[in-house]
C-alpha atoms as a PDB file:
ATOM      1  CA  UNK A   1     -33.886 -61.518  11.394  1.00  0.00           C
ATOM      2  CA  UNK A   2     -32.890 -59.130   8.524  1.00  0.00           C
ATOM      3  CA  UNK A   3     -35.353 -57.542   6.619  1.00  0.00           C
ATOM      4  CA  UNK A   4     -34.521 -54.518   3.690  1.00  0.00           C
ATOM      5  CA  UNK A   5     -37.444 -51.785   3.896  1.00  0.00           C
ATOM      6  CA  UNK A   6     -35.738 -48.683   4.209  1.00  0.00           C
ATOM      7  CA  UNK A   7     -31.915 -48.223   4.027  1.00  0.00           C
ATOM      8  CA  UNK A   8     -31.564 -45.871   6.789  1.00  0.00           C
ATOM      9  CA  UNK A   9     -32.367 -49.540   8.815  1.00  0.00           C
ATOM     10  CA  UNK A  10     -29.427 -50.994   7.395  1.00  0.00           C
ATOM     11  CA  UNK A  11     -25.695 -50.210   8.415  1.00  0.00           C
ATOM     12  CA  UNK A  12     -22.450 -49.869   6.286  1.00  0.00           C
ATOM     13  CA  UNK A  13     -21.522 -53.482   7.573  1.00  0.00           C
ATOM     14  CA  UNK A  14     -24.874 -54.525   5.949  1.00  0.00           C
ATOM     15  CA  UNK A  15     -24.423 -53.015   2.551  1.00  0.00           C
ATOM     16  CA  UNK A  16     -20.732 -54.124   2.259  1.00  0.00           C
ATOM     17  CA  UNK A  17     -21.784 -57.707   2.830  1.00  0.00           C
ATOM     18  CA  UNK A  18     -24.143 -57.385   0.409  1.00  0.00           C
ATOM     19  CA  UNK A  19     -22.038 -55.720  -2.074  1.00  0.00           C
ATOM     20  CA  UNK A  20     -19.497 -59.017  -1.592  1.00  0.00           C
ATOM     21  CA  UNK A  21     -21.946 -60.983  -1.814  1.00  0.00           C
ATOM     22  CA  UNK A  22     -23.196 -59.401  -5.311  1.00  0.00           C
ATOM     23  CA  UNK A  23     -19.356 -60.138  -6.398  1.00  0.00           C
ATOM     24  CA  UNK A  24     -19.877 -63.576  -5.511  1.00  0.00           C
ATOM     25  CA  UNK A  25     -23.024 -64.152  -7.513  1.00  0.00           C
ATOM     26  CA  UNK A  26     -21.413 -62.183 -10.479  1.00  0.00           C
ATOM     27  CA  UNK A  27     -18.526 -64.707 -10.361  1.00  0.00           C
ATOM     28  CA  UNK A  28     -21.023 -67.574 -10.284  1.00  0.00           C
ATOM     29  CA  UNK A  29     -19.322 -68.616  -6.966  1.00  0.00           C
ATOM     30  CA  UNK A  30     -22.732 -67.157  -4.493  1.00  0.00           C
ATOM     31  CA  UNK A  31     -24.305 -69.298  -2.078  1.00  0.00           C
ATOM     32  CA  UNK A  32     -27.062 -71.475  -2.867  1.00  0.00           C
ATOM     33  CA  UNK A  33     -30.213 -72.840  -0.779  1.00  0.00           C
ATOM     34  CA  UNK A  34     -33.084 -75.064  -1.222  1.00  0.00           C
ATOM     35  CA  UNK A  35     -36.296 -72.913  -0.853  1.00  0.00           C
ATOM     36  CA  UNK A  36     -39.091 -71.088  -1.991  1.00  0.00           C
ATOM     37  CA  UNK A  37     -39.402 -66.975  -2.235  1.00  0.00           C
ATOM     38  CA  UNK A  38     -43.123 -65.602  -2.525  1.00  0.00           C
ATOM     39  CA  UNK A  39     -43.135 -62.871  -4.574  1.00  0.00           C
ATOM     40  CA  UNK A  40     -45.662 -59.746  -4.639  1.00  0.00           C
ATOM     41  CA  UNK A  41     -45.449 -57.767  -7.875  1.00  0.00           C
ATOM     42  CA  UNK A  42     -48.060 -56.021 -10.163  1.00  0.00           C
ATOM     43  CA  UNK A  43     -48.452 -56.955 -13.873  1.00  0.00           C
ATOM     44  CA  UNK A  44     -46.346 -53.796 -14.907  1.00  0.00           C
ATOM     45  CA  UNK A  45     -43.616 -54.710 -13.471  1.00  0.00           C
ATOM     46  CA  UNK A  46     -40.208 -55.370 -15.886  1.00  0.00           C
ATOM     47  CA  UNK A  47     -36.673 -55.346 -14.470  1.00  0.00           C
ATOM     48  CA  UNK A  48     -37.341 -55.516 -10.768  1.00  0.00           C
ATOM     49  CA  UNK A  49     -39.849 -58.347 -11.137  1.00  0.00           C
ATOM     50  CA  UNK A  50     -37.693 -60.121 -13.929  1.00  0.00           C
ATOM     51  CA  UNK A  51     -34.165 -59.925 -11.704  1.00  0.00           C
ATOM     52  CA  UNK A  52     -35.705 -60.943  -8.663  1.00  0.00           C
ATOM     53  CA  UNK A  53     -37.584 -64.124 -10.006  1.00  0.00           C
ATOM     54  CA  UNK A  54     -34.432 -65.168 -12.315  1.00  0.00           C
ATOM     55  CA  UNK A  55     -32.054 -64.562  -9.430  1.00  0.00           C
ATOM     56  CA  UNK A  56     -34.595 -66.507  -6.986  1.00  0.00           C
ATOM     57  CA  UNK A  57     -34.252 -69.444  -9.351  1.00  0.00           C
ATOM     58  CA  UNK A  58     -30.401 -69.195 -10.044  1.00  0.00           C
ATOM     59  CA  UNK A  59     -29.583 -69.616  -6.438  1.00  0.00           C
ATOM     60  CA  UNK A  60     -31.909 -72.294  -5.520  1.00  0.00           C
ATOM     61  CA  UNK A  61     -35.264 -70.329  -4.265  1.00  0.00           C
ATOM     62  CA  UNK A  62     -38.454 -71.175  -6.428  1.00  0.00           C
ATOM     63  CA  UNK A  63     -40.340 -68.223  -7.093  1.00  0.00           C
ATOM     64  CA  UNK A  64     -44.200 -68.207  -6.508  1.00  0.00           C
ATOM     65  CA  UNK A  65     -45.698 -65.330  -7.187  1.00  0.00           C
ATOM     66  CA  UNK A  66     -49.543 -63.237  -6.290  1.00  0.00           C
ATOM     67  CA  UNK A  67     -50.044 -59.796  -7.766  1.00  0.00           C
ATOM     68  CA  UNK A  68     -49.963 -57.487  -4.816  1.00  0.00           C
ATOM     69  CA  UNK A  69     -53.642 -57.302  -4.322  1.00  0.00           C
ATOM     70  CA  UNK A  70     -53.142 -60.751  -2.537  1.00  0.00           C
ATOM     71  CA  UNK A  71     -51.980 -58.516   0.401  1.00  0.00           C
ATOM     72  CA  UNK A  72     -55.493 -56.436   0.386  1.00  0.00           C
ATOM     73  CA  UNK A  73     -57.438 -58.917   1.942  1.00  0.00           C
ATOM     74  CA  UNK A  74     -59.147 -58.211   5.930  1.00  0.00           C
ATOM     75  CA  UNK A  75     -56.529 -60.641   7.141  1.00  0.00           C
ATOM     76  CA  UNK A  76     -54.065 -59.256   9.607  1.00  0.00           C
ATOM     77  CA  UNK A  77     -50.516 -59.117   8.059  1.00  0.00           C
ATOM     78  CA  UNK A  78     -48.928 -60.987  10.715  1.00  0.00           C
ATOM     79  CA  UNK A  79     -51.090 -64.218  10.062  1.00  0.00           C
ATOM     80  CA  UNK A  80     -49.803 -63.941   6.535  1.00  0.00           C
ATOM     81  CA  UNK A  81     -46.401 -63.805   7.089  1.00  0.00           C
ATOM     82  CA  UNK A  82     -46.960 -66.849   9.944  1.00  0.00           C
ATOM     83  CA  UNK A  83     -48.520 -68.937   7.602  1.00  0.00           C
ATOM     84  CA  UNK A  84     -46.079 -68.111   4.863  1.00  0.00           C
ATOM     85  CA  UNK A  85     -43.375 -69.098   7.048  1.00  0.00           C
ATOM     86  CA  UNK A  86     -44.283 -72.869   7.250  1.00  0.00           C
ATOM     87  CA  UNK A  87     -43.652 -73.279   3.285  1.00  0.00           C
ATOM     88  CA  UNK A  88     -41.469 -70.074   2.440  1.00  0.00           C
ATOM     89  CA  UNK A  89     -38.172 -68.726   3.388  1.00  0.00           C
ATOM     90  CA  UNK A  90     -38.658 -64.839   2.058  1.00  0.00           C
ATOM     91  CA  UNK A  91     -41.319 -62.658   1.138  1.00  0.00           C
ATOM     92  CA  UNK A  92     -40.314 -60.070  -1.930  1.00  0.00           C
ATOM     93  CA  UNK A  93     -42.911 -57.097  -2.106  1.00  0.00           C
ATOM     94  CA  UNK A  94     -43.860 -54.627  -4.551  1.00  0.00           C
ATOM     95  CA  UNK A  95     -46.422 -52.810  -3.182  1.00  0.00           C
ATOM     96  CA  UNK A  96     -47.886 -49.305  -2.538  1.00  0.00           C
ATOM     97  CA  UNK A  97     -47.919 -48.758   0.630  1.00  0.00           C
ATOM     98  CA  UNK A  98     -44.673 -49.200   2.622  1.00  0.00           C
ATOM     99  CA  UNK A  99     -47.382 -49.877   5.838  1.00  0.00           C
ATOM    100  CA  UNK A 100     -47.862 -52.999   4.136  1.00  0.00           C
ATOM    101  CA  UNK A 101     -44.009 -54.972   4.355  1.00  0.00           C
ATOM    102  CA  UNK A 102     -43.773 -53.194   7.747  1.00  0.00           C
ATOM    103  CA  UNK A 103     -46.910 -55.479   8.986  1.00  0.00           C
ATOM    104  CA  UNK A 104     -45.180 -58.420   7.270  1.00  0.00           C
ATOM    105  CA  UNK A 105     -41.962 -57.744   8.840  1.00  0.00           C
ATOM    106  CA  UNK A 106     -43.158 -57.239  12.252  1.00  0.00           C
ATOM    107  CA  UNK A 107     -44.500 -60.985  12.637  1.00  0.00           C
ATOM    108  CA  UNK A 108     -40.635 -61.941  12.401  1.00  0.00           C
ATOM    109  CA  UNK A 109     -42.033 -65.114  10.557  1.00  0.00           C
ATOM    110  CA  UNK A 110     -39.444 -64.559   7.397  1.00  0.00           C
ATOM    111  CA  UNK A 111     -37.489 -62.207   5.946  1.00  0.00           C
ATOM    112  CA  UNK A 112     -39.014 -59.352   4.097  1.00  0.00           C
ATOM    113  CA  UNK A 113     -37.498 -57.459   0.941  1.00  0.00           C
ATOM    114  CA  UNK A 114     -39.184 -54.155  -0.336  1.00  0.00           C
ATOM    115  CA  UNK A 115     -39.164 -54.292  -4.326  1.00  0.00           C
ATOM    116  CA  UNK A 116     -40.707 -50.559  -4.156  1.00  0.00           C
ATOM    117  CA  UNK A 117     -43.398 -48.405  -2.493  1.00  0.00           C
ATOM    118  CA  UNK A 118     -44.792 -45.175  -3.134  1.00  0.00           C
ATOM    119  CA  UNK A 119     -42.293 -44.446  -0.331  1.00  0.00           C
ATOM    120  CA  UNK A 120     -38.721 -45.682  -1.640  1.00  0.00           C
ATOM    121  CA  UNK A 121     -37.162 -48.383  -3.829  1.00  0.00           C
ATOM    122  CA  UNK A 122     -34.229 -49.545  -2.179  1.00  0.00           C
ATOM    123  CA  UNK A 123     -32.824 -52.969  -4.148  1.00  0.00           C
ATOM    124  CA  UNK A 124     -33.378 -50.341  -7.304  1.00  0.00           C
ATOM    125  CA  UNK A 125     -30.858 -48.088  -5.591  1.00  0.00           C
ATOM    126  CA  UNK A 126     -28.306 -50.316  -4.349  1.00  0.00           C
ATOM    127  CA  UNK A 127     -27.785 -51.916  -7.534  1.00  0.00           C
ATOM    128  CA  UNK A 128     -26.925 -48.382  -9.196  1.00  0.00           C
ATOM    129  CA  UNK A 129     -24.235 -47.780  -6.187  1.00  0.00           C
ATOM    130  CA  UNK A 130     -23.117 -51.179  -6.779  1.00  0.00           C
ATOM    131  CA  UNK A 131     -23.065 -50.764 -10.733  1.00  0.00           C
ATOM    132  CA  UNK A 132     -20.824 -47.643 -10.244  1.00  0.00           C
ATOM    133  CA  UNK A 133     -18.541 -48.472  -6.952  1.00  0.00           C
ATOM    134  CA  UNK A 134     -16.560 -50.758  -9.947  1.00  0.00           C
ATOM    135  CA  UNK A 135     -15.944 -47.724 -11.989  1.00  0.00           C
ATOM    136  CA  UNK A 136     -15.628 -44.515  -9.247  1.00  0.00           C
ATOM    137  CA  UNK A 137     -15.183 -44.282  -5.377  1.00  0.00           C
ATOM    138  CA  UNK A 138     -18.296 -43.256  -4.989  1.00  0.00           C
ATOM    139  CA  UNK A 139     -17.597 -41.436  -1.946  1.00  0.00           C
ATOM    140  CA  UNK A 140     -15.462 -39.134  -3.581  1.00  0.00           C
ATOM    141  CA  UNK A 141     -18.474 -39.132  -6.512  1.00  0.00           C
ATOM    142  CA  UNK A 142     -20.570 -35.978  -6.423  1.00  0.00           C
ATOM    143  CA  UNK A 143     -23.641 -36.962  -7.166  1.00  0.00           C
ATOM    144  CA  UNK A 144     -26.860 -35.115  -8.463  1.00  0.00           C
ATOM    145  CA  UNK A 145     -30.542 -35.981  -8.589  1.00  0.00           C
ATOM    146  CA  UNK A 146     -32.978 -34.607 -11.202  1.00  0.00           C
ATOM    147  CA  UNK A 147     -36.632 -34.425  -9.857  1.00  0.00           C
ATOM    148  CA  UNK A 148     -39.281 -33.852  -7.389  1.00  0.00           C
ATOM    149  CA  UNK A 149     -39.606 -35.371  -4.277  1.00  0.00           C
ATOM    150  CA  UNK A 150     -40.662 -39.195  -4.893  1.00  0.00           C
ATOM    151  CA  UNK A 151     -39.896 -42.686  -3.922  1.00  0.00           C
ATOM    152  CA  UNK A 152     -36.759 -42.885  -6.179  1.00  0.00           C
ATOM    153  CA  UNK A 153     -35.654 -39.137  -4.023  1.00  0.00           C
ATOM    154  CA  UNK A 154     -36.074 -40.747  -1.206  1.00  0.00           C
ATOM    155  CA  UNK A 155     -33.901 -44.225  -1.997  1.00  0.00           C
ATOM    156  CA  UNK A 156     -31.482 -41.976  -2.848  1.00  0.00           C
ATOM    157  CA  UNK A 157     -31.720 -39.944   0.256  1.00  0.00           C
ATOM    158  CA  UNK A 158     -31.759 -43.278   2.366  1.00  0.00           C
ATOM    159  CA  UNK A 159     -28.685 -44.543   0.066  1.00  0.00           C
ATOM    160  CA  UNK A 160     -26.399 -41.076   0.687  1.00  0.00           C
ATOM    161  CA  UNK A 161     -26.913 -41.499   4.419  1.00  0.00           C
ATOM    162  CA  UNK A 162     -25.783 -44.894   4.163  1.00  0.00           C
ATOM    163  CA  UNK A 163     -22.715 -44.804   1.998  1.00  0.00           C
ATOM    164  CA  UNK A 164     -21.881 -41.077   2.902  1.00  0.00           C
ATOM    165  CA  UNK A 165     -22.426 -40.154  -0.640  1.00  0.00           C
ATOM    166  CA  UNK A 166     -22.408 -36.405  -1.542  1.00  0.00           C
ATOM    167  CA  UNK A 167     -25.842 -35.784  -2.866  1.00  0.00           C
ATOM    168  CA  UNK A 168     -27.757 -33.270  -3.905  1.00  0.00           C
ATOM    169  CA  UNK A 169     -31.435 -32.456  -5.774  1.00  0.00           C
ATOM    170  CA  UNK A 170     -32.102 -30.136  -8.160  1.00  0.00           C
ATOM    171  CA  UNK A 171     -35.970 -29.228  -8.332  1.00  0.00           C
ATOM    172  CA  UNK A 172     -38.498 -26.388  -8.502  1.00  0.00           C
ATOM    173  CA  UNK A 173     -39.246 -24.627  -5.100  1.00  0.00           C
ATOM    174  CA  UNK A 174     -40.938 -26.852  -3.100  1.00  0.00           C
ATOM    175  CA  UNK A 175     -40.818 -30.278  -4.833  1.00  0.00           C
ATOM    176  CA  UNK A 176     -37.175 -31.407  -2.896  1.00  0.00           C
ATOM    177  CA  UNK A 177     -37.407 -34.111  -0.596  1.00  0.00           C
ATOM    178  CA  UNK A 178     -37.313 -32.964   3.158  1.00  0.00           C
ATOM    179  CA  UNK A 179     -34.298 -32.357   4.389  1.00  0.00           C
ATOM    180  CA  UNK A 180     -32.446 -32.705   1.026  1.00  0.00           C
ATOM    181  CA  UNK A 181     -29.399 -30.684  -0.091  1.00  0.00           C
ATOM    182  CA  UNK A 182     -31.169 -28.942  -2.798  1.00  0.00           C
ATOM    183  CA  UNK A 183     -30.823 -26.057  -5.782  1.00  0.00           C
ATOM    184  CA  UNK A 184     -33.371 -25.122  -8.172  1.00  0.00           C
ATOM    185  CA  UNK A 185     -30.452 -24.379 -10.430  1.00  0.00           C
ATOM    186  CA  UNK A 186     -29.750 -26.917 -12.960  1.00  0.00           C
ATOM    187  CA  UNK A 187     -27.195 -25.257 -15.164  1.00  0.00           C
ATOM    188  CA  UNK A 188     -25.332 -24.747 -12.705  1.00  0.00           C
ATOM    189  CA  UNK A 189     -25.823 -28.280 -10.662  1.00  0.00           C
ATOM    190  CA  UNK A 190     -24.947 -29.871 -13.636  1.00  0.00           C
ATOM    191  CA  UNK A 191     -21.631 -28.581 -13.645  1.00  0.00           C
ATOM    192  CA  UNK A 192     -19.625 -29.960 -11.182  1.00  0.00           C
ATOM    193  CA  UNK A 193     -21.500 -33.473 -11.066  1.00  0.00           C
ATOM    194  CA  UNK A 194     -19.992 -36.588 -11.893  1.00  0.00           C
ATOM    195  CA  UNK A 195     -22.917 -38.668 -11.798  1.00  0.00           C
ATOM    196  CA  UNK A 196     -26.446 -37.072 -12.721  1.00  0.00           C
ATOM    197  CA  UNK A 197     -29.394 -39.780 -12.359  1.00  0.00           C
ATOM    198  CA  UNK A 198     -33.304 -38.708 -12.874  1.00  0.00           C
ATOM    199  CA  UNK A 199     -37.037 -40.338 -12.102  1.00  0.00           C
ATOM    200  CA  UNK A 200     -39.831 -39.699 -14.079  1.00  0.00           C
ATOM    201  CA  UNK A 201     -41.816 -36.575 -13.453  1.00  0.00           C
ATOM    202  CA  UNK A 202     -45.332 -38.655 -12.668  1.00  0.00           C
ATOM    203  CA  UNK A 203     -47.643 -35.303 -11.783  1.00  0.00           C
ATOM    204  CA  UNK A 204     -45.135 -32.537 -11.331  1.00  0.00           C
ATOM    205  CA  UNK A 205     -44.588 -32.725 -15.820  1.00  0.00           C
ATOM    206  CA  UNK A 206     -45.309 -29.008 -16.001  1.00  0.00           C
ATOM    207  CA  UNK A 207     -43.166 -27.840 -13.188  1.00  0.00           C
ATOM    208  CA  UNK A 208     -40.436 -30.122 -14.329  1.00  0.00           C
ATOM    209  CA  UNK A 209     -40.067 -29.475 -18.170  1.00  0.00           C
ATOM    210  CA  UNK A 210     -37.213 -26.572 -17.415  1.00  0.00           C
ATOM    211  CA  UNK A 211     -35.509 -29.503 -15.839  1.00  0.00           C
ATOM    212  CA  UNK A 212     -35.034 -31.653 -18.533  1.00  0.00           C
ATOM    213  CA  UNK A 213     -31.460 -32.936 -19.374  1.00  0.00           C
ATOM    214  CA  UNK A 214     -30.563 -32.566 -22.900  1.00  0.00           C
ATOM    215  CA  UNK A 215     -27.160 -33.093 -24.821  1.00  0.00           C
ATOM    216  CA  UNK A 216     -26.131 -29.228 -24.341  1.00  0.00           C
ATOM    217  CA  UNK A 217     -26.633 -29.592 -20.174  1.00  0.00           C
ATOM    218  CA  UNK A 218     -23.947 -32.954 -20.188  1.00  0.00           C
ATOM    219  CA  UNK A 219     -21.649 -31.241 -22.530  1.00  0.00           C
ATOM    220  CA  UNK A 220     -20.769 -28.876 -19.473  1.00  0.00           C
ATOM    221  CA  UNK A 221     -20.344 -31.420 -16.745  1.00  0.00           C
ATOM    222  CA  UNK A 222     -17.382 -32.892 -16.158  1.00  0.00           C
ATOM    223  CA  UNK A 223     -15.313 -34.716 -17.829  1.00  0.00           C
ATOM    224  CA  UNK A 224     -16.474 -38.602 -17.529  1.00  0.00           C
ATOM    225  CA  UNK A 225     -19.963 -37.585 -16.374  1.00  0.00           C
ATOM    226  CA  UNK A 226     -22.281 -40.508 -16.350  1.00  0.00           C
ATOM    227  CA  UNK A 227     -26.270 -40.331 -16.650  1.00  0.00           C
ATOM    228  CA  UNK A 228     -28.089 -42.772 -15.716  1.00  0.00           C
ATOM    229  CA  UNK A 229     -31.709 -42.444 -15.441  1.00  0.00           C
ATOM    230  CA  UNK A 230     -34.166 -44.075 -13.464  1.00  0.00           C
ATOM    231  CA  UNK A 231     -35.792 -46.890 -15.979  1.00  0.00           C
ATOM    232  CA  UNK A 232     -38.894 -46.278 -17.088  1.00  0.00           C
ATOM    233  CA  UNK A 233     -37.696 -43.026 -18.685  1.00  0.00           C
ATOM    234  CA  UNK A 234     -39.369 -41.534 -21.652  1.00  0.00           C
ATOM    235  CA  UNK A 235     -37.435 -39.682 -24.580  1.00  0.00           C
ATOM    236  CA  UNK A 236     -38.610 -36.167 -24.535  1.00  0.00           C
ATOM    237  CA  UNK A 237     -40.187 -36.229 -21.245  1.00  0.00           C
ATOM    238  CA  UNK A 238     -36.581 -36.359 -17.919  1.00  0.00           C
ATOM    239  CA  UNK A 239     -34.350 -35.927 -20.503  1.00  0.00           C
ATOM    240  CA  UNK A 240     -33.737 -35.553 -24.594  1.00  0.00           C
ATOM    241  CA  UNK A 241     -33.511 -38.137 -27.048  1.00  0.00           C
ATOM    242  CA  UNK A 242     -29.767 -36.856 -27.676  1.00  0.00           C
ATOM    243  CA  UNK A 243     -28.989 -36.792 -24.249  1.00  0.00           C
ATOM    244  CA  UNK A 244     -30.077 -40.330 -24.123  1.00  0.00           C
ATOM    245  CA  UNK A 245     -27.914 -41.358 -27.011  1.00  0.00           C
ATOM    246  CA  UNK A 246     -24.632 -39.308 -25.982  1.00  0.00           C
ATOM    247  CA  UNK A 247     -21.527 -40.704 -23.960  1.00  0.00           C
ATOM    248  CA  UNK A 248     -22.974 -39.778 -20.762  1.00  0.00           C
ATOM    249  CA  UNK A 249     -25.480 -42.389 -21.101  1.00  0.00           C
ATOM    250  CA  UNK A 250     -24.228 -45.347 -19.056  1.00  0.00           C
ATOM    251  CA  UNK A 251     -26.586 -47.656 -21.497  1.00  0.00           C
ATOM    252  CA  UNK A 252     -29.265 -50.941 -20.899  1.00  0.00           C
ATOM    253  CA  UNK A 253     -26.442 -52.722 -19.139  1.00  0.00           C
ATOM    254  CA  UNK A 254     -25.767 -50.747 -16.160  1.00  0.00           C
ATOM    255  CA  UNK A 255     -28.807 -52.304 -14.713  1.00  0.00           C
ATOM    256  CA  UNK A 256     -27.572 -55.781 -15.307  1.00  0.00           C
ATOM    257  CA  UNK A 257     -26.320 -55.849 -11.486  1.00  0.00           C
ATOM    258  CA  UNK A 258     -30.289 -56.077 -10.704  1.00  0.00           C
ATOM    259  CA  UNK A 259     -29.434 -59.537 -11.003  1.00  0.00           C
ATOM    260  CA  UNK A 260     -26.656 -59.974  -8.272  1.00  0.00           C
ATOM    261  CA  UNK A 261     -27.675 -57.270  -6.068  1.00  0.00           C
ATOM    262  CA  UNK A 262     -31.253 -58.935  -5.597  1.00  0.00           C
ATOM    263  CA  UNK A 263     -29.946 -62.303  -5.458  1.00  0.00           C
ATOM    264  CA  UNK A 264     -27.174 -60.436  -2.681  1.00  0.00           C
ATOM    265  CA  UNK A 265     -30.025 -59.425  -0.519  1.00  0.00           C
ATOM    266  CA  UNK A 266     -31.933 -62.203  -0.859  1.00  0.00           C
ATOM    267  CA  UNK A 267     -28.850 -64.113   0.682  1.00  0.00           C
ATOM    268  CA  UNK A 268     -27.842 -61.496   3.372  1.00  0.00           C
ATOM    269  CA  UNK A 269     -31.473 -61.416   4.256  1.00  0.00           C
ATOM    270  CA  UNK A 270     -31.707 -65.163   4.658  1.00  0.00           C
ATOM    271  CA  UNK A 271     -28.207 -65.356   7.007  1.00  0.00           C
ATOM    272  CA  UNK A 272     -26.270 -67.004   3.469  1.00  0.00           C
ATOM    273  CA  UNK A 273     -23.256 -64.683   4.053  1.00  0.00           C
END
């Protein structure tokens, strides 16, 4: 049974399936089932919760979703996920603590997709390496990550030791993920990367605000560089309102392969491939 967690649990075979699979549903040509996918997600969640339900529905799954508090209960996870089974074919999670879609998984009752912990945010991450492996070889991409060590770090940690990507993160001393290539020199990061992607700065503000991309920073990358921050973002706060309105900026619609990508894993999860 497949489950997506963590990346580093997946292999290249997995994510290339996927990533034809996300062609496929982009072409309108993906598989389709008759099912149901119960959902977890929180109230404040936008594009993860909105791609996942829509893409659910497109390819024959009806959503039913709880608010992740649903999972909180003093039942153990395993009788959840057992009991789930007999009406459900997937579980989709969003919920704090990665713990939490680890006890679902290990029933191996039904598939179980991670739509973000505090600990990583894998579909969120995919999608981006999808989004650019039609525009770059992204393993000849270099790629750089503004912020402190976070769940969005870590996807992208799990995501360059997956697809061999050259990564590295630029952060104050002592706020780079473990074992992270890492340089607490942004002028000079910026530089020679092609692809420069952020995550908000949640408690670390102060110690971030010298790494802030503005409009200056991208006009001495390379030529072609492409931004693309992590969504939420806030104008002022990862990076300048200019910045954010400049050519870099790969705009709203890079994150329109959500939609494939979730509906991908959904189906490589569930054996469609």
């Amino acid at each position: 049974m497949r489950h997506l967690i963590r990346l580093d649990d997946w292999t290249a075979a997995d994510a290339a399936a996927v990533f034809a699979l996300a062609d496929a549903y982009r072409a309108g040509t993906g598989p389709r089932t008759d099912g149901a996918a119960v959902m977890f997600f929180p109230a404040s969640s936008l594009r993860t919760r909105v791609s996942f339900e829509r893409g659910a529905q497109q390819m024959g799954l009806q959503p039913i979703v709880f608010p992740p508090e649903t999972l909180d209960k003093p039942e153990a996870l395993a009788d959840v996920a057992t009991y789930l089974a007999q009406w459900a074919d997937v579980v989709v999670a969003r919920h704090p603590d990665i713990a939490v879609l680890d006890g679902l998984a290990a029933a191996s009752a039904l598939p179980v997709v991670n739509a973000m912990t505090d600990v990583n945010h894998p579909c969120e991450v995919l999608a981006d390496v999808y989004a650019l492996s039609h525009e770059v070889d992204v393993r000849r991409t270099r790629f750089l990550f503004v912020g402190a060590e976070g769940n969005i770090a870590r996807a992208w940690h799990e995501a360059a030791a997956l697809f061999g990507l050259d990564l590295v993160q630029c952060a104050p001393a002592g706020l780079a993920a473990p074992g992270a290539r890492w340089t607490e020199d942004l002028a000079t990061a910026v530089r020679s990367a092609d692809v420069i992607v952020t995550d908000g700065p949640g408690r670390h503000a102060e110690a971030l605000a010298g790494h802030r991309i503005t409009e200056e920073l991208l006009a001495t990358a390379p030529e072609g560089v492409r931004f693309a921050p992590c969504p939420p973002f806030v104008r002022g706060r990862e990076a300048t309102a200019g910045a954010l309105a400049g050519p870099a900026f790969v705009g709203h619609a890079f994150k329109r392969s959500l939609l494939p990508v979730q509906q991908a894993v959904l189906a490589h999860c569930l054996g469609l491939g």
